[in-house]
PDB file of N, CA and C in Angstrom:
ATOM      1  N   UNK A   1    -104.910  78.905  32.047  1.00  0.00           N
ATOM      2  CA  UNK A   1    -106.215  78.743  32.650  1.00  0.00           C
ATOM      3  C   UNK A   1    -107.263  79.087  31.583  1.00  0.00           C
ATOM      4  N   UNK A   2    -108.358  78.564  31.570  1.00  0.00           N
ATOM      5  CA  UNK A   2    -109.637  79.026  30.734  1.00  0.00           C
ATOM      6  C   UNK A   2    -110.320  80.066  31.282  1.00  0.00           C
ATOM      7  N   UNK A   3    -110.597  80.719  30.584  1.00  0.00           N
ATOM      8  CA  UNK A   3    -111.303  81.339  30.759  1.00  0.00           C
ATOM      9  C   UNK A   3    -112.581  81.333  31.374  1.00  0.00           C
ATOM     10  N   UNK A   4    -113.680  80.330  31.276  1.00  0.00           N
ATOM     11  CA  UNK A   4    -114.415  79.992  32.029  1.00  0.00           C
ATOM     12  C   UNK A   4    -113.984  80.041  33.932  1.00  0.00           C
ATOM     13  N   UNK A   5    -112.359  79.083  33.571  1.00  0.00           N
ATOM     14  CA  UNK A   5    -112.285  79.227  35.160  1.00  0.00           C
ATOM     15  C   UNK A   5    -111.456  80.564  35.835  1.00  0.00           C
ATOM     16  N   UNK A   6    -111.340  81.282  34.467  1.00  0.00           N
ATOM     17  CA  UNK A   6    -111.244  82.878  35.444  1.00  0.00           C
ATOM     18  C   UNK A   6    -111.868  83.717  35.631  1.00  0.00           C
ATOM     19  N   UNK A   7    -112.992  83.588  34.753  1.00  0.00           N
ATOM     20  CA  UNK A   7    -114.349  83.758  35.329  1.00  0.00           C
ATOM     21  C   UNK A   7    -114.978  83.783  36.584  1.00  0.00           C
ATOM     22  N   UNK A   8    -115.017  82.477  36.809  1.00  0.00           N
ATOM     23  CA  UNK A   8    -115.364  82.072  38.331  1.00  0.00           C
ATOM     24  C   UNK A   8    -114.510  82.536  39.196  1.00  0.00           C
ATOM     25  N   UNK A   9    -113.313  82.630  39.198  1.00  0.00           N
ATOM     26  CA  UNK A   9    -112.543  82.801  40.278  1.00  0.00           C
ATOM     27  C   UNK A   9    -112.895  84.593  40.145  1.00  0.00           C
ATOM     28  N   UNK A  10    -113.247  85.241  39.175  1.00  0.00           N
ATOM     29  CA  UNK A  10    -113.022  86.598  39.790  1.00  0.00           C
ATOM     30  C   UNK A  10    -114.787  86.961  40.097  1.00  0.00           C
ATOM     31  N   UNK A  11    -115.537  86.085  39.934  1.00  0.00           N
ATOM     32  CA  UNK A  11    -117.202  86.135  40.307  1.00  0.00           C
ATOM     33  C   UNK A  11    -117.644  86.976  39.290  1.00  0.00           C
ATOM     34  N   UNK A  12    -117.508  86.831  37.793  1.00  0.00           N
ATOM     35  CA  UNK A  12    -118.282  87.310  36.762  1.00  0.00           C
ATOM     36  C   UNK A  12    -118.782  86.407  35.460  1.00  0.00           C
ATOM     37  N   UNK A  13    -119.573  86.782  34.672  1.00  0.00           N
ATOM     38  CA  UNK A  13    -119.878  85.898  33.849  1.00  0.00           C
ATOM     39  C   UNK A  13    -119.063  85.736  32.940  1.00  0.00           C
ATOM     40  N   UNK A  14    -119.468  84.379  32.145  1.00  0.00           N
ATOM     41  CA  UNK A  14    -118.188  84.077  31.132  1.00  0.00           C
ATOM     42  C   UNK A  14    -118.056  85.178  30.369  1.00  0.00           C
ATOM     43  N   UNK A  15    -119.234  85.913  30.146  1.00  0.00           N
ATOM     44  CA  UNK A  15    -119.206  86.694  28.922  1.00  0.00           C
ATOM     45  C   UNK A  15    -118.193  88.226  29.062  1.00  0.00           C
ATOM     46  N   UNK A  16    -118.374  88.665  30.132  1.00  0.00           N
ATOM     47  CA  UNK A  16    -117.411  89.638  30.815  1.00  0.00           C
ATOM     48  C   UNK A  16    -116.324  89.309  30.866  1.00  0.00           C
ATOM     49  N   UNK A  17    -116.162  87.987  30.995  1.00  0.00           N
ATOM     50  CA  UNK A  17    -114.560  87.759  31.345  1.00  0.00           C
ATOM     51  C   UNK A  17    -113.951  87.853  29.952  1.00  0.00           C
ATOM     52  N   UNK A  18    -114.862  86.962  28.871  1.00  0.00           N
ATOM     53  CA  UNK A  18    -113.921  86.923  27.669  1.00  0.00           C
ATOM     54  C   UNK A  18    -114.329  88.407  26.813  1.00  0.00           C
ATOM     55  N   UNK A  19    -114.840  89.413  27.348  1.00  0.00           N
ATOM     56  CA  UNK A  19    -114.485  90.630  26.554  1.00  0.00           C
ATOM     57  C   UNK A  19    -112.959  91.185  27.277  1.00  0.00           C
ATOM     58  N   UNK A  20    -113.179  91.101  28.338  1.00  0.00           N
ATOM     59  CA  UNK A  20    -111.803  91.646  29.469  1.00  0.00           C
ATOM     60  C   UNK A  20    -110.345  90.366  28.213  1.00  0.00           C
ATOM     61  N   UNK A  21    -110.782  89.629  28.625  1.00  0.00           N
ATOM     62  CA  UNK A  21    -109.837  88.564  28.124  1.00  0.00           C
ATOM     63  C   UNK A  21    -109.594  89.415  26.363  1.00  0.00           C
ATOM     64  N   UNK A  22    -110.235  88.977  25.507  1.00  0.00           N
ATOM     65  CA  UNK A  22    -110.105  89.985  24.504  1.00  0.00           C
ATOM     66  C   UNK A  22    -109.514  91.061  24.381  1.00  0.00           C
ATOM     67  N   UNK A  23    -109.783  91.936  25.361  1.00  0.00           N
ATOM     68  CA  UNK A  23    -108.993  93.410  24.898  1.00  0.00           C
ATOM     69  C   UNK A  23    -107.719  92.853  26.031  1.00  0.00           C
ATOM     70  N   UNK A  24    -107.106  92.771  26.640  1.00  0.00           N
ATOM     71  CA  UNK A  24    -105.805  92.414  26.909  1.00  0.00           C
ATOM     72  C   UNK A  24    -105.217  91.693  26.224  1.00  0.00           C
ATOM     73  N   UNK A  25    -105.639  90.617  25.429  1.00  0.00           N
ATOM     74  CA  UNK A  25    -105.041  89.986  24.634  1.00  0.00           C
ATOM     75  C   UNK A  25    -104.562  90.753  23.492  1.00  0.00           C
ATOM     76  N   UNK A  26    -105.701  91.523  22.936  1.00  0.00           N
ATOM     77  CA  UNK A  26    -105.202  92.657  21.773  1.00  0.00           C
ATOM     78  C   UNK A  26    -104.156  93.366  21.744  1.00  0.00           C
ATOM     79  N   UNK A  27    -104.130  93.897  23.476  1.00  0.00           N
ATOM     80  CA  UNK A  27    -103.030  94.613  23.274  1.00  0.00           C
ATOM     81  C   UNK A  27    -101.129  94.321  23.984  1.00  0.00           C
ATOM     82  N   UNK A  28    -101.845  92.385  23.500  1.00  0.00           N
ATOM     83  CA  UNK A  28     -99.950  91.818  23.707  1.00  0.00           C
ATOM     84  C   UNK A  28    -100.162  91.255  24.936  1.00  0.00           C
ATOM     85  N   UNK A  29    -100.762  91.429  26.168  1.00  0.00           N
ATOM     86  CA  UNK A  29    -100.309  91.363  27.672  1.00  0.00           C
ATOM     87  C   UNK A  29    -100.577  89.748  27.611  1.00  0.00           C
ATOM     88  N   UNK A  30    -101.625  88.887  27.023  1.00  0.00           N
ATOM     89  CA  UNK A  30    -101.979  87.662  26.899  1.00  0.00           C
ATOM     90  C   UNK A  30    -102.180  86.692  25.814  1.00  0.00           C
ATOM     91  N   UNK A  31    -101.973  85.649  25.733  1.00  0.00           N
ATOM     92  CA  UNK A  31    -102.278  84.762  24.316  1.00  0.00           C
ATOM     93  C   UNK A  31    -102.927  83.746  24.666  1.00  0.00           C
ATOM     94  N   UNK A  32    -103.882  83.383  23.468  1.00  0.00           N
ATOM     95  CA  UNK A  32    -104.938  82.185  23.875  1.00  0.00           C
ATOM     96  C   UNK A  32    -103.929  80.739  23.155  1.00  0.00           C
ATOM     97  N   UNK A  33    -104.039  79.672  24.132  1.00  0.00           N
ATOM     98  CA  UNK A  33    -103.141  78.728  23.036  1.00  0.00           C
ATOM     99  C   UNK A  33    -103.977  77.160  23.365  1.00  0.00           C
ATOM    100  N   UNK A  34    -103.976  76.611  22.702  1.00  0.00           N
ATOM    101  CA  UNK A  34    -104.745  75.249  22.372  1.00  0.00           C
ATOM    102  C   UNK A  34    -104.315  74.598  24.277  1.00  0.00           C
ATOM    103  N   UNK A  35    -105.905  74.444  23.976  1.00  0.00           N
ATOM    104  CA  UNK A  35    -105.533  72.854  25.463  1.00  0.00           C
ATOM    105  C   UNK A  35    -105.073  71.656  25.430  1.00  0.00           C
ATOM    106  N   UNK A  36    -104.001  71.206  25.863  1.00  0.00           N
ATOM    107  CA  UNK A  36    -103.176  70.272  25.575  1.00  0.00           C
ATOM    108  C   UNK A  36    -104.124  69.062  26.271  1.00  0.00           C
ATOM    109  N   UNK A  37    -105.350  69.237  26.722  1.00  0.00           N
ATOM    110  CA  UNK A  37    -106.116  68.151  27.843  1.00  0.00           C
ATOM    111  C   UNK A  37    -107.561  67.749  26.671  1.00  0.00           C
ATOM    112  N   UNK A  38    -107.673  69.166  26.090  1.00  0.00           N
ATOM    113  CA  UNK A  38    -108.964  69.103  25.545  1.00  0.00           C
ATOM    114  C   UNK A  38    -108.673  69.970  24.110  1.00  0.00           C
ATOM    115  N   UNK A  39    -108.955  69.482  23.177  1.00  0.00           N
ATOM    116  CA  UNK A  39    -108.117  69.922  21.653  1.00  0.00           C
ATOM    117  C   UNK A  39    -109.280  70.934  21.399  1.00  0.00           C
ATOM    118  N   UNK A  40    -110.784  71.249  21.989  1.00  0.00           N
ATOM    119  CA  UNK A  40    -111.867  72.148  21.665  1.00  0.00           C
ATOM    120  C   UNK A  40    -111.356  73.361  22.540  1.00  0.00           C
ATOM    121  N   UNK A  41    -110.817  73.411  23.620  1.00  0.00           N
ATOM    122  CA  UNK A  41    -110.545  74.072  24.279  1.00  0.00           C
ATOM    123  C   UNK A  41    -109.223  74.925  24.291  1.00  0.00           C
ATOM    124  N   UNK A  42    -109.265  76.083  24.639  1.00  0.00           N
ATOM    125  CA  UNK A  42    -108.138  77.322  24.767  1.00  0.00           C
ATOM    126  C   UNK A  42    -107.621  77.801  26.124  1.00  0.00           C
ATOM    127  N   UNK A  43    -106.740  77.747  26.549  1.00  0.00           N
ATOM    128  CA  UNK A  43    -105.868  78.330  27.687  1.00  0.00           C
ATOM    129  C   UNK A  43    -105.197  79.812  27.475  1.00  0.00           C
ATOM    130  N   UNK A  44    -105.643  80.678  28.303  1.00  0.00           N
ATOM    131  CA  UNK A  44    -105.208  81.965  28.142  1.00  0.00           C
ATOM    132  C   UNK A  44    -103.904  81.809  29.312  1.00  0.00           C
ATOM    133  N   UNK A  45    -102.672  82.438  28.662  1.00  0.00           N
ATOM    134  CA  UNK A  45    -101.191  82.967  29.111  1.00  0.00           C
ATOM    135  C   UNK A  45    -100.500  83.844  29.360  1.00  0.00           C
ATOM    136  N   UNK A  46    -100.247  84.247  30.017  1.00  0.00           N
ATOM    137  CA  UNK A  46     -99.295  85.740  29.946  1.00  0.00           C
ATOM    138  C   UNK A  46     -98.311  85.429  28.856  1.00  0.00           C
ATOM    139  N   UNK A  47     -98.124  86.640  28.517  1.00  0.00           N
ATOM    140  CA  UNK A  47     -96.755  86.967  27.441  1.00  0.00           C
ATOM    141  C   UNK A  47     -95.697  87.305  28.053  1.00  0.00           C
ATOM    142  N   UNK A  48     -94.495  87.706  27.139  1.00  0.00           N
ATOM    143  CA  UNK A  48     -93.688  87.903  28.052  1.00  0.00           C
ATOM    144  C   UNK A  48     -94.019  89.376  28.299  1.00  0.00           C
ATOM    145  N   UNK A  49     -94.703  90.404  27.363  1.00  0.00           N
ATOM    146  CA  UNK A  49     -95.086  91.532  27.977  1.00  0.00           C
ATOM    147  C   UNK A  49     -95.308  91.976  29.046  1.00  0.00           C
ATOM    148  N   UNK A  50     -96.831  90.452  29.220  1.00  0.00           N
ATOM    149  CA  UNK A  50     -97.644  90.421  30.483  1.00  0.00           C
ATOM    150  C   UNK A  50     -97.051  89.954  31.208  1.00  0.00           C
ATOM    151  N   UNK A  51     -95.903  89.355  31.443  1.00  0.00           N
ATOM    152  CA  UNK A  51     -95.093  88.904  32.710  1.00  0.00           C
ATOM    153  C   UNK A  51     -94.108  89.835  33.319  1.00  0.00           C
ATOM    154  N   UNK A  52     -93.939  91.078  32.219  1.00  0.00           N
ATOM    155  CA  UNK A  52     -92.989  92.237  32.498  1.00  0.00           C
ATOM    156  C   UNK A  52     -94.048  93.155  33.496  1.00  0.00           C
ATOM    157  N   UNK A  53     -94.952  93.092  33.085  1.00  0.00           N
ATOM    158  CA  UNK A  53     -96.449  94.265  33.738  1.00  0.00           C
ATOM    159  C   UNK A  53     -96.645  93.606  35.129  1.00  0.00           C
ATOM    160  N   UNK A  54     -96.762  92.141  35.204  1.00  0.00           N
ATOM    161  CA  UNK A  54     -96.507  91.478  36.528  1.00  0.00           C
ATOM    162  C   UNK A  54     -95.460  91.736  37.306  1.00  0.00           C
ATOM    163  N   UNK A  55     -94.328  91.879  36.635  1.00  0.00           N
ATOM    164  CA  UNK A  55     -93.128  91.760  37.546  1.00  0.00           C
ATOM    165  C   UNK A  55     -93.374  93.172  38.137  1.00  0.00           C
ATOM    166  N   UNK A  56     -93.697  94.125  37.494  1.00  0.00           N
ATOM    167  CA  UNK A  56     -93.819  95.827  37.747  1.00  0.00           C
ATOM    168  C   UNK A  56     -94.823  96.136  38.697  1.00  0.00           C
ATOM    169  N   UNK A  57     -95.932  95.520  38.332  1.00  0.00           N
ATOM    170  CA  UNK A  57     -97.004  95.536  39.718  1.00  0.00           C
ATOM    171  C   UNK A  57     -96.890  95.008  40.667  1.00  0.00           C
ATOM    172  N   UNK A  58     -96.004  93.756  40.801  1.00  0.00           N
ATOM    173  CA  UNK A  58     -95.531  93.165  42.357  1.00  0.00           C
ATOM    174  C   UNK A  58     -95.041  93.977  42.890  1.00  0.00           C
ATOM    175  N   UNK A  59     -93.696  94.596  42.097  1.00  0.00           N
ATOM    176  CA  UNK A  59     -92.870  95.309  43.024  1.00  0.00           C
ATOM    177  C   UNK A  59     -93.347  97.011  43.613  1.00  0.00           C
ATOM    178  N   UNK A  60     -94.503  97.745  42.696  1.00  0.00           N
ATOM    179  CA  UNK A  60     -95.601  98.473  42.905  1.00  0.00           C
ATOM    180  C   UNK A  60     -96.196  97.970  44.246  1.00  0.00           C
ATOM    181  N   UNK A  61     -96.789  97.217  44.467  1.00  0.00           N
ATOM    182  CA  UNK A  61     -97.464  96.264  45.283  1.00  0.00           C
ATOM    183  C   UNK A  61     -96.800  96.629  46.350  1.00  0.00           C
ATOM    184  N   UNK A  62     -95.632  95.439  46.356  1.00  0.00           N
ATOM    185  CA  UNK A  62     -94.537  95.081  47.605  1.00  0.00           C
ATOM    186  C   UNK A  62     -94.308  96.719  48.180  1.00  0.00           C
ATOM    187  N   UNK A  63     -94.064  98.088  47.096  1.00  0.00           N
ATOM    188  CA  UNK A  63     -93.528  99.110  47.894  1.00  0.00           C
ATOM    189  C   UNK A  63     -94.887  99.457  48.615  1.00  0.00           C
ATOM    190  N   UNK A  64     -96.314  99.414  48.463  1.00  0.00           N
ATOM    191  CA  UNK A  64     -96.988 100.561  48.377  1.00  0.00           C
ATOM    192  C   UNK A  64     -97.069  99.721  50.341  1.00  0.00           C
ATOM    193  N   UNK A  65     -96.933  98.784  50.272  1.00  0.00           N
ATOM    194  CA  UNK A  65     -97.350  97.669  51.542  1.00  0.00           C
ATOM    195  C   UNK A  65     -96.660  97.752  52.575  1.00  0.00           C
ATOM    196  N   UNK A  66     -95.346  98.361  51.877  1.00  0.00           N
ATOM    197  CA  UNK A  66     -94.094  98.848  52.889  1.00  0.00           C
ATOM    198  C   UNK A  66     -94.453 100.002  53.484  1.00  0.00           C
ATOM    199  N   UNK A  67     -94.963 101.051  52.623  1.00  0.00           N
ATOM    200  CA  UNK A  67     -95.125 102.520  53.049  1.00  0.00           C
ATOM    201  C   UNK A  67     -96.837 101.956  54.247  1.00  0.00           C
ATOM    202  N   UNK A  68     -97.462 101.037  53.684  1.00  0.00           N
ATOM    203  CA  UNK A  68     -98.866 100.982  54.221  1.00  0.00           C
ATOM    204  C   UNK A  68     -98.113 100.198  56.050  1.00  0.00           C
ATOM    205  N   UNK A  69     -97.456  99.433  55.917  1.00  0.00           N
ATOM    206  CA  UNK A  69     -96.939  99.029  57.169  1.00  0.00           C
ATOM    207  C   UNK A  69     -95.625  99.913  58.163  1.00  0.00           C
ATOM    208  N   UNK A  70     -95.364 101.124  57.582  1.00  0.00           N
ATOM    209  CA  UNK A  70     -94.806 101.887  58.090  1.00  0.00           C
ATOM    210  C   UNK A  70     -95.939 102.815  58.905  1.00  0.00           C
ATOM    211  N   UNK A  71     -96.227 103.588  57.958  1.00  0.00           N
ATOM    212  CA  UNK A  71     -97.697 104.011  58.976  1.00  0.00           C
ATOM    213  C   UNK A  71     -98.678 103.460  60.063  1.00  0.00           C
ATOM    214  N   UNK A  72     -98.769 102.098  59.542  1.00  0.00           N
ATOM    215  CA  UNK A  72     -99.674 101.640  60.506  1.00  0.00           C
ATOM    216  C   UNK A  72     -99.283 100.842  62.057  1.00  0.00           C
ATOM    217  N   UNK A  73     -97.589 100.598  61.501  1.00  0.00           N
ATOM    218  CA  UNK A  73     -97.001  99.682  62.402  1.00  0.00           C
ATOM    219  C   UNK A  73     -97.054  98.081  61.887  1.00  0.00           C
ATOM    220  N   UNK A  74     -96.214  97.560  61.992  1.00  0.00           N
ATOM    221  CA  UNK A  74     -96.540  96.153  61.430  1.00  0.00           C
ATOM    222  C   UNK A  74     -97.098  95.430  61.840  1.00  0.00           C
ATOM    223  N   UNK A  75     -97.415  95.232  63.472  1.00  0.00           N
ATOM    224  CA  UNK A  75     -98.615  94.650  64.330  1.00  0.00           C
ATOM    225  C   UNK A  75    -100.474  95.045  63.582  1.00  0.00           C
ATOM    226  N   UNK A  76    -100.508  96.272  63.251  1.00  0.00           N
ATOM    227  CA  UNK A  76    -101.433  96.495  63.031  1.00  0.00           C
ATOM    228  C   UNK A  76    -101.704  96.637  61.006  1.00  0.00           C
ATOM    229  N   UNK A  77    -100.617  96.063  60.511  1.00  0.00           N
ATOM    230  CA  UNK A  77    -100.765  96.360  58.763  1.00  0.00           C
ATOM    231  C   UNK A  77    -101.020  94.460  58.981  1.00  0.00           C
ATOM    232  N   UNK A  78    -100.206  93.514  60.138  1.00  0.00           N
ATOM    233  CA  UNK A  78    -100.147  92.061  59.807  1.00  0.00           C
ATOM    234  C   UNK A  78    -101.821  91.933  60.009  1.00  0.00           C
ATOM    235  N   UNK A  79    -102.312  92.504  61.048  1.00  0.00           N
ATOM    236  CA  UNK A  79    -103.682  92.437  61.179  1.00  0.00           C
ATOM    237  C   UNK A  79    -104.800  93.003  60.467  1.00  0.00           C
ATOM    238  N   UNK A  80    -104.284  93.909  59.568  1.00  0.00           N
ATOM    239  CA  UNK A  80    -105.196  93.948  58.695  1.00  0.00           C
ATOM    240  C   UNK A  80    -105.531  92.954  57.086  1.00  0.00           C
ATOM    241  N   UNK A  81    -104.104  92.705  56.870  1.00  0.00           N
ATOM    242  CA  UNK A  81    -103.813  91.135  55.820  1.00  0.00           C
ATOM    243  C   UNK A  81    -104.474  90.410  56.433  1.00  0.00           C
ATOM    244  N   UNK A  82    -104.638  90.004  57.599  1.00  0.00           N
ATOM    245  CA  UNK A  82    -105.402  88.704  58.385  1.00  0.00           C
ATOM    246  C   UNK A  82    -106.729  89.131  57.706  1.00  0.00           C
ATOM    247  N   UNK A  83    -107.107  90.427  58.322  1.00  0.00           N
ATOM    248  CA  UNK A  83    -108.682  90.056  58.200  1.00  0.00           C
ATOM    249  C   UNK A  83    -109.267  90.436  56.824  1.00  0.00           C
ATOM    250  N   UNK A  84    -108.215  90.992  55.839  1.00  0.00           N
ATOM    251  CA  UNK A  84    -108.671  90.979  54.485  1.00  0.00           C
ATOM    252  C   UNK A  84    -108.495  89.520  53.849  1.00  0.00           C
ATOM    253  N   UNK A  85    -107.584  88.611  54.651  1.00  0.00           N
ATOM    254  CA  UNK A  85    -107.600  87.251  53.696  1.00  0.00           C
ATOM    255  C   UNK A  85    -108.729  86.598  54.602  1.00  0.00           C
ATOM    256  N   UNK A  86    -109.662  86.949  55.717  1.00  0.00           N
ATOM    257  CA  UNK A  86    -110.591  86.258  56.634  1.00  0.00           C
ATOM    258  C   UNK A  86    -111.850  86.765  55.602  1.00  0.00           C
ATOM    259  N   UNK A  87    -111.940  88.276  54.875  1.00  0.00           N
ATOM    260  CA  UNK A  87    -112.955  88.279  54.106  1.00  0.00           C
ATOM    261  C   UNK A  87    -112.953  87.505  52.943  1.00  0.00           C
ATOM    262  N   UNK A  88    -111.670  86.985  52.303  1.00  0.00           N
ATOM    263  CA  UNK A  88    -111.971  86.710  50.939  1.00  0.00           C
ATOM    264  C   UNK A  88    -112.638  85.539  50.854  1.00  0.00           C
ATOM    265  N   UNK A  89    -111.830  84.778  52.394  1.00  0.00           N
ATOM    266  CA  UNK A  89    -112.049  83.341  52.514  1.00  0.00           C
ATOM    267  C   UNK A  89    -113.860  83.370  52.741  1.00  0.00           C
ATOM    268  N   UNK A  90    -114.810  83.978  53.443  1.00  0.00           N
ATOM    269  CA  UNK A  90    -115.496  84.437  53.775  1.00  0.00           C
ATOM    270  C   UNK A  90    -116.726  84.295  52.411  1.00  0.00           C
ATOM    271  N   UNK A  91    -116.017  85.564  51.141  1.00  0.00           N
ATOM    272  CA  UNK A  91    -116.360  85.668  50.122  1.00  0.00           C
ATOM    273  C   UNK A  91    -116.589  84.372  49.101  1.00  0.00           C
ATOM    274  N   UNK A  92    -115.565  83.829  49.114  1.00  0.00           N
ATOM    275  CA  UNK A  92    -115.435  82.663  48.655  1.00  0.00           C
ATOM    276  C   UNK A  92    -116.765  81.710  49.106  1.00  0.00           C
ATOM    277  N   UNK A  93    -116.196  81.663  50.418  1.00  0.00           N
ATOM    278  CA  UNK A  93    -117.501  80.106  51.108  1.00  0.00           C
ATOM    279  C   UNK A  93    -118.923  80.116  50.700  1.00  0.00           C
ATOM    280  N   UNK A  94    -119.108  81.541  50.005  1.00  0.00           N
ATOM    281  CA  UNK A  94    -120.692  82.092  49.785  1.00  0.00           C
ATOM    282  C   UNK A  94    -120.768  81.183  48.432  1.00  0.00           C
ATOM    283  N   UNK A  95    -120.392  81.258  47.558  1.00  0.00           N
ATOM    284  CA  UNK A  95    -120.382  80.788  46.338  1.00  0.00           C
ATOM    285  C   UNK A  95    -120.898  82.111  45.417  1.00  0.00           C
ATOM    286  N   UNK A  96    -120.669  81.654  43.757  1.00  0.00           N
ATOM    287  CA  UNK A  96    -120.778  82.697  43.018  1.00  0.00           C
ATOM    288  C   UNK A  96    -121.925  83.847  43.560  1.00  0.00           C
ATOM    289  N   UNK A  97    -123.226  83.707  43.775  1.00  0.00           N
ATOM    290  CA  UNK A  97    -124.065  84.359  43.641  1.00  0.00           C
ATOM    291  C   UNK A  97    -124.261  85.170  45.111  1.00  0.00           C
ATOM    292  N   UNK A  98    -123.209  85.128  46.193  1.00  0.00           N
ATOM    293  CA  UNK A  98    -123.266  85.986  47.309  1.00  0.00           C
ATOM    294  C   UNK A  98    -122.672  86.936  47.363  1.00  0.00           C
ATOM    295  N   UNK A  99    -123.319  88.161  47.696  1.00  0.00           N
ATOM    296  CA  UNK A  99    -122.395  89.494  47.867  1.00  0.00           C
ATOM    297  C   UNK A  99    -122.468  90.096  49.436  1.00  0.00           C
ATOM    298  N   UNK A 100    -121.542  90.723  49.599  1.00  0.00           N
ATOM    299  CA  UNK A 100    -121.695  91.301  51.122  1.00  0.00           C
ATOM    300  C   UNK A 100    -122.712  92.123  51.693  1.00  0.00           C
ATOM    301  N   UNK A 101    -123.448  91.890  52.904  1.00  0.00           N
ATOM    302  CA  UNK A 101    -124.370  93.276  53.017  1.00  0.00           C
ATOM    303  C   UNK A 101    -123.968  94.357  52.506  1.00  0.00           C
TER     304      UNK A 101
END
């Protein structure tokens, strides 16, 4: 993906994104590699580092969601995924420049 369009998707400017982009790249987790669509253009990748740090935070993730749906009951952890994916969708429809009350 470019950078430009991960930019947008996380609602910051290009310029933020490619310092973020920069220092992860420095330190291994990502690599910039030629656009096979557009020869001016660069596609940022996970490494295999950064695909090891992925695999580790899913499964981080997956436990913390288990312990979060034990507590809450799974009727009430499924209903809270609902209405956190009802905000993003929400977030989204605004376009870049909307933030929540």
């Amino acid at each position: 993906m470019r950078v430009t369009e991960l930019a947008s998707l996380a609602q910051m400017t290009k310029q933020s994104m490619g310092a973020i982009v920069d220092y992860v790249e420095e330190r291994g987790y990502i690599e910039r590699i030629p656009d096979p669509r557009d020869g001016r253009a660069r596609l940022v990748r996970l490494t295999p580092r950064g695909r090891e740090v992925e695999r580790v935070a899913c499964a981080a993730i997956a436990e913390l969601e288990s312990e979060w749906a034990q507590y809450l009951g799974h009727e009430r952890f499924a209903a809270l995924r609902s209405a956190l994916r009802d905000l993003v969708t929400f977030i989204e429809s605004q376009g870049e420049d909307a933030r929540l009350p």
